[in-house]
C-alpha atoms as a PDB file:
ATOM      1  CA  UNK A   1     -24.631   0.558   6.336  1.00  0.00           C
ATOM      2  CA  UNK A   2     -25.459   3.730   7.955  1.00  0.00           C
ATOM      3  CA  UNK A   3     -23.002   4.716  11.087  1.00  0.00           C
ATOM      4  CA  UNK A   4     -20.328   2.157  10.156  1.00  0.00           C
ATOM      5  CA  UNK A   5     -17.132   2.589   9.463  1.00  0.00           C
ATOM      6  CA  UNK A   6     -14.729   0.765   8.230  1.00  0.00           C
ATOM      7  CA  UNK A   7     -10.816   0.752   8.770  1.00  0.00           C
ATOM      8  CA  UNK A   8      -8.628  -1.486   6.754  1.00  0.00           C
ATOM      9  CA  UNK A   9      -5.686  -2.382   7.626  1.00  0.00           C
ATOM     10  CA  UNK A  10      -2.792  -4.363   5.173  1.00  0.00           C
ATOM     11  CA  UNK A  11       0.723  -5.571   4.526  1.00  0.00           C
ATOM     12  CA  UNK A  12       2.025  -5.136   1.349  1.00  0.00           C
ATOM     13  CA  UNK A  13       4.967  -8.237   2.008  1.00  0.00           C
ATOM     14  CA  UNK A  14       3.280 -11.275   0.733  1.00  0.00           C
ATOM     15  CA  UNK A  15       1.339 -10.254  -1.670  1.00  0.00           C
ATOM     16  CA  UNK A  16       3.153  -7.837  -3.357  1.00  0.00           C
ATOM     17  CA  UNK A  17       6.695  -8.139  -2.185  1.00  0.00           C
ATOM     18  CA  UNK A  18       7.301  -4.823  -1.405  1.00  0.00           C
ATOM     19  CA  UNK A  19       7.963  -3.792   2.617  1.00  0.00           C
ATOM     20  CA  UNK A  20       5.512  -1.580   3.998  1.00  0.00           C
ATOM     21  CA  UNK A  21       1.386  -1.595   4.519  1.00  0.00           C
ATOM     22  CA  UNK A  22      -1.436   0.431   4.044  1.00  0.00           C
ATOM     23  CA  UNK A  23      -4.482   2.103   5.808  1.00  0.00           C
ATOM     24  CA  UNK A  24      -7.480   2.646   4.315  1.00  0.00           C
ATOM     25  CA  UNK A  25     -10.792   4.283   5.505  1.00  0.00           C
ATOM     26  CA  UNK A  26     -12.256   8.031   5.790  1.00  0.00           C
ATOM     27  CA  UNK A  27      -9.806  11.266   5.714  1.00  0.00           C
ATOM     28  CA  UNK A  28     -11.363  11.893   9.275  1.00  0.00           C
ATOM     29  CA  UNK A  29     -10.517   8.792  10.893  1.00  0.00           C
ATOM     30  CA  UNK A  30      -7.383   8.460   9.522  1.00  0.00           C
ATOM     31  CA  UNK A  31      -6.228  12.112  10.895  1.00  0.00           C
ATOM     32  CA  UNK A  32      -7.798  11.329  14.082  1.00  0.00           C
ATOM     33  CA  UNK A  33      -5.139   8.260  14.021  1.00  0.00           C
ATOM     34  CA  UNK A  34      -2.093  10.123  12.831  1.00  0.00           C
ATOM     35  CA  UNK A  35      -2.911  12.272  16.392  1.00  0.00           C
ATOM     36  CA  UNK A  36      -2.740   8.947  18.749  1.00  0.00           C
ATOM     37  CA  UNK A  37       0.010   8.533  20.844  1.00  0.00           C
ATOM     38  CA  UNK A  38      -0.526   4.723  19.502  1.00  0.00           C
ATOM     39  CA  UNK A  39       0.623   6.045  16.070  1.00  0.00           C
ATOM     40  CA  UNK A  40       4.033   7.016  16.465  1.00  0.00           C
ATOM     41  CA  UNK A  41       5.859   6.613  12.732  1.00  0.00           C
ATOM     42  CA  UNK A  42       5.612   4.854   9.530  1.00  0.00           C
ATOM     43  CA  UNK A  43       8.106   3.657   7.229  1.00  0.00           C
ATOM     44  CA  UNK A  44       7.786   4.064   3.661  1.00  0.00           C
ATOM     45  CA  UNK A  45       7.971   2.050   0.757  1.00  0.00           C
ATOM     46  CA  UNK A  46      11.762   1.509  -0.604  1.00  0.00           C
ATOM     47  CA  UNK A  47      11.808   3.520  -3.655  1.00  0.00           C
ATOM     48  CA  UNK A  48      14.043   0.825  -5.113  1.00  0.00           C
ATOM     49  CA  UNK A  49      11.413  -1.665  -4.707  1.00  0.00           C
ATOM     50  CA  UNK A  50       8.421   0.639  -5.540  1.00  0.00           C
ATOM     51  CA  UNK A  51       9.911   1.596  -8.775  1.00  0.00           C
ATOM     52  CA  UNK A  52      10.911  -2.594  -9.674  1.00  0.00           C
ATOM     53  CA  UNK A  53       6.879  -2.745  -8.680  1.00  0.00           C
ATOM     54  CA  UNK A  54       5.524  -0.585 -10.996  1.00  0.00           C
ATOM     55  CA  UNK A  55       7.752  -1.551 -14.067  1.00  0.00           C
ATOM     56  CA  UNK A  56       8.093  -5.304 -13.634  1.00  0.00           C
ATOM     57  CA  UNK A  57       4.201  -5.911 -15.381  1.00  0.00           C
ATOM     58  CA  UNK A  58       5.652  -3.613 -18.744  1.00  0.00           C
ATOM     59  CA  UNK A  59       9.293  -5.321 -18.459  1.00  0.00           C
ATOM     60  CA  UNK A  60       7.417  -9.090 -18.031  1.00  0.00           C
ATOM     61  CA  UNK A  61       4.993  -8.049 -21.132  1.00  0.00           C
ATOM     62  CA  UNK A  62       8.552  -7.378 -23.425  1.00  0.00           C
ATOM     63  CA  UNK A  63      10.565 -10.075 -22.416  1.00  0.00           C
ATOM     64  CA  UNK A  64       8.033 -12.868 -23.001  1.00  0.00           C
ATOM     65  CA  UNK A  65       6.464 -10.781 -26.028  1.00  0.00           C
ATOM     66  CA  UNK A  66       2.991 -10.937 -24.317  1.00  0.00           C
ATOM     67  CA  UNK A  67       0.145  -8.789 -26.010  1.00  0.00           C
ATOM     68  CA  UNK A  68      -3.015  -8.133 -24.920  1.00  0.00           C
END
């Protein structure tokens, strides 16, 4: 799709159960967004959370001795 670009927005609440969102698309557009007056902060992911995140599929895989 020549000349199209795409900008996705997303909440990360419901499906991962972690507060915050993301924005995905090109480096350019993105910049061009942090620069709006529309744009004016961003709160980031609660460590605490991020870190229960990204251990809970190893801590799951040991507590109901699941192999793959």
């Amino acid at each position: 799709m020549k000349n199209i670009n795409f900008l996705i927005t997303a909440s990360l609440g419901k499906a991962l159960g972690i507060t915050g969102g993301i924005i995905l698309g090109k480096v350019a557009i993105i910049s061009e967004l942090r620069k709006s007056t529309y744009y004016t902060s961003s709160s980031p992911i609660i460590p605490a959370y991020l870190y229960a995140y990204l251990n809970a599929y190893n801590l799951r895989n040991k507590l109901f001795k699941i192999t793959f």
